[in-house]
N, C-alpha and C. Protein backbone atom coordinates (compact mmCIF):
# COMPACT_ATOMS: atom_id res chain seq x y z
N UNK A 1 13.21 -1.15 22.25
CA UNK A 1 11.82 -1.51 22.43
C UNK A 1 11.62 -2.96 22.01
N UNK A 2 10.91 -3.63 23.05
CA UNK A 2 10.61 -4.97 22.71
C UNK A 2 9.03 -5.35 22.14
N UNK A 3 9.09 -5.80 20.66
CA UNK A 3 7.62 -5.89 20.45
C UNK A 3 7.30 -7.52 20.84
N UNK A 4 6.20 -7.73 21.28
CA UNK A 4 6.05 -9.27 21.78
C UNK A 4 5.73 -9.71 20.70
N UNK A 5 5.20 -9.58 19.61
CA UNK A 5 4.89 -10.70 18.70
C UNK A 5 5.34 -10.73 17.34
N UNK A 6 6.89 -10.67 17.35
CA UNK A 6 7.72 -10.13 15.83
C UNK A 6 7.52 -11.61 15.25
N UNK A 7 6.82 -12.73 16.31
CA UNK A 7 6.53 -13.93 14.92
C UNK A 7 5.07 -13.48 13.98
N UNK A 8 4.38 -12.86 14.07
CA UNK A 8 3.66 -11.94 13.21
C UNK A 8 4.06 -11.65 11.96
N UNK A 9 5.08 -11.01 11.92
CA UNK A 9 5.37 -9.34 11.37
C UNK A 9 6.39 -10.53 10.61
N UNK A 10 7.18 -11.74 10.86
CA UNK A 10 8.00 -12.60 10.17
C UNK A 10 7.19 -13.31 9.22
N UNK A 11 6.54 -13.76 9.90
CA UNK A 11 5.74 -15.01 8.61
C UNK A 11 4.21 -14.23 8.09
N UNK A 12 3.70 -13.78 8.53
CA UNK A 12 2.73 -12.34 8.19
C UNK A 12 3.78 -11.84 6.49
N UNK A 13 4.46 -11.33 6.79
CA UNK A 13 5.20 -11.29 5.33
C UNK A 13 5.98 -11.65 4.69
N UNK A 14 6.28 -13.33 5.52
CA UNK A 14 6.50 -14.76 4.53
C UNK A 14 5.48 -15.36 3.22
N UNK A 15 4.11 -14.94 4.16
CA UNK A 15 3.13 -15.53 3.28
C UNK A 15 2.71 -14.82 2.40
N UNK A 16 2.60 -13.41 2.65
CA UNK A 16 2.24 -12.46 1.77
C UNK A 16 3.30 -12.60 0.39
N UNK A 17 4.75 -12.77 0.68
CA UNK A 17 5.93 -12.86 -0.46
C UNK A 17 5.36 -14.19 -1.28
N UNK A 18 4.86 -15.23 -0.83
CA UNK A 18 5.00 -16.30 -1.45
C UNK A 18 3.51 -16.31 -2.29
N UNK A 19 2.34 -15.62 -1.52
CA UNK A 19 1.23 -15.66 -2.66
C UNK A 19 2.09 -14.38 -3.64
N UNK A 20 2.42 -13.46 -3.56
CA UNK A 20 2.90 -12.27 -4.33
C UNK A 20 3.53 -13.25 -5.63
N UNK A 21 4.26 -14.32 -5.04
CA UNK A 21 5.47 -14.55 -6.41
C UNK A 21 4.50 -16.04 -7.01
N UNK A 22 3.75 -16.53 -6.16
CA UNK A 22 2.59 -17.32 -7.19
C UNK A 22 1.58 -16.40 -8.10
N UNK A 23 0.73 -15.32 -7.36
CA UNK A 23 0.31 -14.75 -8.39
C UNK A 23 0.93 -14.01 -9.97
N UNK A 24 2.34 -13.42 -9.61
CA UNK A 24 3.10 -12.96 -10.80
C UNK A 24 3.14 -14.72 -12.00
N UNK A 25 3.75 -15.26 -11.52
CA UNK A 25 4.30 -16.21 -11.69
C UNK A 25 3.38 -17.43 -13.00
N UNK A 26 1.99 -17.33 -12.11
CA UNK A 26 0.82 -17.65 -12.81
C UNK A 26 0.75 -17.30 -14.15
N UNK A 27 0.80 -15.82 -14.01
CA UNK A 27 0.20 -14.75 -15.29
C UNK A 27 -1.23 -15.07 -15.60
N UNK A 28 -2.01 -14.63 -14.73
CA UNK A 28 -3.15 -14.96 -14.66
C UNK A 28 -4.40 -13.56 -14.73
N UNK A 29 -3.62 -12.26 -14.44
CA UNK A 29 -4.22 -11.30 -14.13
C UNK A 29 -4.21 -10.69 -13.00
N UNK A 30 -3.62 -11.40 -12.04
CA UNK A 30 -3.69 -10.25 -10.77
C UNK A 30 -2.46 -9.99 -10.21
N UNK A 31 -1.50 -9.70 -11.35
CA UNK A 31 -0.13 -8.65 -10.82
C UNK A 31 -0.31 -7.68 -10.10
N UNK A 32 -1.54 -6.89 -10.18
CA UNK A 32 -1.46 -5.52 -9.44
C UNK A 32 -1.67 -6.25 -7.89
N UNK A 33 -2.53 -7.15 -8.09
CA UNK A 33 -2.49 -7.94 -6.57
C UNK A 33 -1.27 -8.36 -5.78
N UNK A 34 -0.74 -9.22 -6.79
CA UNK A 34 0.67 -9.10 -6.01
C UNK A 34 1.66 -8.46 -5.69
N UNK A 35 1.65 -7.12 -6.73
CA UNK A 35 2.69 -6.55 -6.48
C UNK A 35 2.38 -5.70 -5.22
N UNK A 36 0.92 -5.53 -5.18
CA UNK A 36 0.57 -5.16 -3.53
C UNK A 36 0.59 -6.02 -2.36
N UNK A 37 0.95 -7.17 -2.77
CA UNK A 37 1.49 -8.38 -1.39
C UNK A 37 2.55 -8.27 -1.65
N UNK A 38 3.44 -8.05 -2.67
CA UNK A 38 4.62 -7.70 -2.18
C UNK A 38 5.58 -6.46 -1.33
N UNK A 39 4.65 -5.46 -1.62
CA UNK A 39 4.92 -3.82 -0.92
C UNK A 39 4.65 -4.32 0.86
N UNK A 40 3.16 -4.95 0.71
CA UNK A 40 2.82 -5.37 1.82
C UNK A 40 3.76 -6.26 2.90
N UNK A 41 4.67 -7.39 2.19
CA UNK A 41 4.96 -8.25 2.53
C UNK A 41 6.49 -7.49 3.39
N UNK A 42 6.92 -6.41 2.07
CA UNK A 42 8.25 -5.84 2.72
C UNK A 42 7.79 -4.82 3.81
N UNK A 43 6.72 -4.36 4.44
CA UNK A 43 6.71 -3.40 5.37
C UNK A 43 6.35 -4.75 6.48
N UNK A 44 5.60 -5.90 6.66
CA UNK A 44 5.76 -6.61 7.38
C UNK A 44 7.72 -7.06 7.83
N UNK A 45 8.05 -7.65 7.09
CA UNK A 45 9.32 -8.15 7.06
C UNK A 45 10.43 -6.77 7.55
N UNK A 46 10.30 -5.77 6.65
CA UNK A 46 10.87 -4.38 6.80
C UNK A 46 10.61 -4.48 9.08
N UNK A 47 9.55 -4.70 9.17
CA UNK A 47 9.50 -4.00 10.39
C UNK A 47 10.10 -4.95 11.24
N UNK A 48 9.58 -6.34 11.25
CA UNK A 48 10.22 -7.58 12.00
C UNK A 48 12.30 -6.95 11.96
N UNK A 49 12.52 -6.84 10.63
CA UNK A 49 14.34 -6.88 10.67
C UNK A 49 14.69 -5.45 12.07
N UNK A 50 13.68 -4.46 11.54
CA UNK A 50 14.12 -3.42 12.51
C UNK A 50 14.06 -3.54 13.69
N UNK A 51 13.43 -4.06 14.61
CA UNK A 51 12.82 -4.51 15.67
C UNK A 51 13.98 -5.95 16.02
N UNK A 52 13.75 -6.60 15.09
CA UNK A 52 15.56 -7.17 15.53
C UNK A 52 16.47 -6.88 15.32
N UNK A 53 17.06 -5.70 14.79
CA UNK A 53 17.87 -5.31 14.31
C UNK A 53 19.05 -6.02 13.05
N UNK A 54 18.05 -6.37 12.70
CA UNK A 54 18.94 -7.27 10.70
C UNK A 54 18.53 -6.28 9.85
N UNK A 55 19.65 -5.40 9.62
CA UNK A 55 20.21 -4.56 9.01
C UNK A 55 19.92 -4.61 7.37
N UNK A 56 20.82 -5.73 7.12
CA UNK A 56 20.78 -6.50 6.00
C UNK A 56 19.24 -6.72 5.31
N UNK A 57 18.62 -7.65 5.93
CA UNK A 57 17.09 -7.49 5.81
C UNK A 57 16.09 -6.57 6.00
N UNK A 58 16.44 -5.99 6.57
CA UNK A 58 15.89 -3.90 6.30
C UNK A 58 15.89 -3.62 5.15
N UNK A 59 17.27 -3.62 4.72
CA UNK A 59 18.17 -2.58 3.24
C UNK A 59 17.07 -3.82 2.28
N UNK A 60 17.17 -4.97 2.22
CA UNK A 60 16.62 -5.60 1.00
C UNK A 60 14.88 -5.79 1.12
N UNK A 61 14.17 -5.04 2.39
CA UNK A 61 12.69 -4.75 2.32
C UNK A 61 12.68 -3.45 1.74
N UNK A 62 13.62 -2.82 1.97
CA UNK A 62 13.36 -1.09 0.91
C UNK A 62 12.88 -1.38 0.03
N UNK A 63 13.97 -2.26 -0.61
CA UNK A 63 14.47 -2.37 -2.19
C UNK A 63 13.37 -2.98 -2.74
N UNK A 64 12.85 -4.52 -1.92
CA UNK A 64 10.95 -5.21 -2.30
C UNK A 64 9.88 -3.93 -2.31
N UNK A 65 9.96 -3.36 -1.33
CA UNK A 65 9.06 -2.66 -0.83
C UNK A 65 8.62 -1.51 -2.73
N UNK A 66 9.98 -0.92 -2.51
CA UNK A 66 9.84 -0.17 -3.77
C UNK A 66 9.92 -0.79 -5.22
N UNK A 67 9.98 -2.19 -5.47
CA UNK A 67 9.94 -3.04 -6.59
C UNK A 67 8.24 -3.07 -6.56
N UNK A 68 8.03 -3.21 -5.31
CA UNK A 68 6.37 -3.28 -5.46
C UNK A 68 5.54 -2.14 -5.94
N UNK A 69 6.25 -0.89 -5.59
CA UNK A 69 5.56 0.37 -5.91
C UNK A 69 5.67 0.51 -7.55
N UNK A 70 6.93 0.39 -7.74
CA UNK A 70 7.15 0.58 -9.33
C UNK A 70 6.01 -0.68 -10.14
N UNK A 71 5.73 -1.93 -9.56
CA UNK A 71 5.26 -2.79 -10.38
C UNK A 71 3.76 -2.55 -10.36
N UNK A 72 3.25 -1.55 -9.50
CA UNK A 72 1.43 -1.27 -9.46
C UNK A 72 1.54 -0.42 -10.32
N UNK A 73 2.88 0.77 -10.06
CA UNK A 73 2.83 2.02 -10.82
C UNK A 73 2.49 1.53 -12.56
N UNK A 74 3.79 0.71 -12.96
CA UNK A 74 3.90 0.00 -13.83
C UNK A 74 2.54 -0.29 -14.66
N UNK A 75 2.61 -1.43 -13.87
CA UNK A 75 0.94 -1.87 -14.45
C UNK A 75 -0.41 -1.00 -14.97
N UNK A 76 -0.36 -0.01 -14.11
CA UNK A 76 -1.67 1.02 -14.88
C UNK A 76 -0.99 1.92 -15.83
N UNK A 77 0.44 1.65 -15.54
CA UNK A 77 0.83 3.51 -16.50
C UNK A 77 0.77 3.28 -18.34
């Protein structure tokens, strides 16, 4: 399946990664924010690799994807 606009779904969760690691980074208060641009950022990116098939970049949006879950979980628990 060909999606027409995987430049979306690439920089769509380029930008999302890069506010994610300024907000941590800050320490300012809105980790839970980023760590939800980062979950966000790996199901963008996650989907772009599948759709081109980069394998590699799949396996390491899991791994963001679920760093992000643990770091919201984190944060309220």
């Amino acid at each position: 399946m060909k999606f027409k606009s995987p430049a979306f779904l690439e920089w769509g969760g380029v930008l999302t990664a890069i506010f994610y690691s300024l907000l941590v980074a800050l320490n300012i208060g809105f980790e839970f924010i980023g760590f939800l641009l980062l979950f966000i950022s790996a199901i963008l990116i996650g989907l772009w690799s599948h759709f081109g098939q980069h394998k590699g970049i799949l396996l390491l949006q899991v791994f963001y994807g679920t760093a992000g879950i643990i770091g919201m979980i984190r944060w309220y628990g």
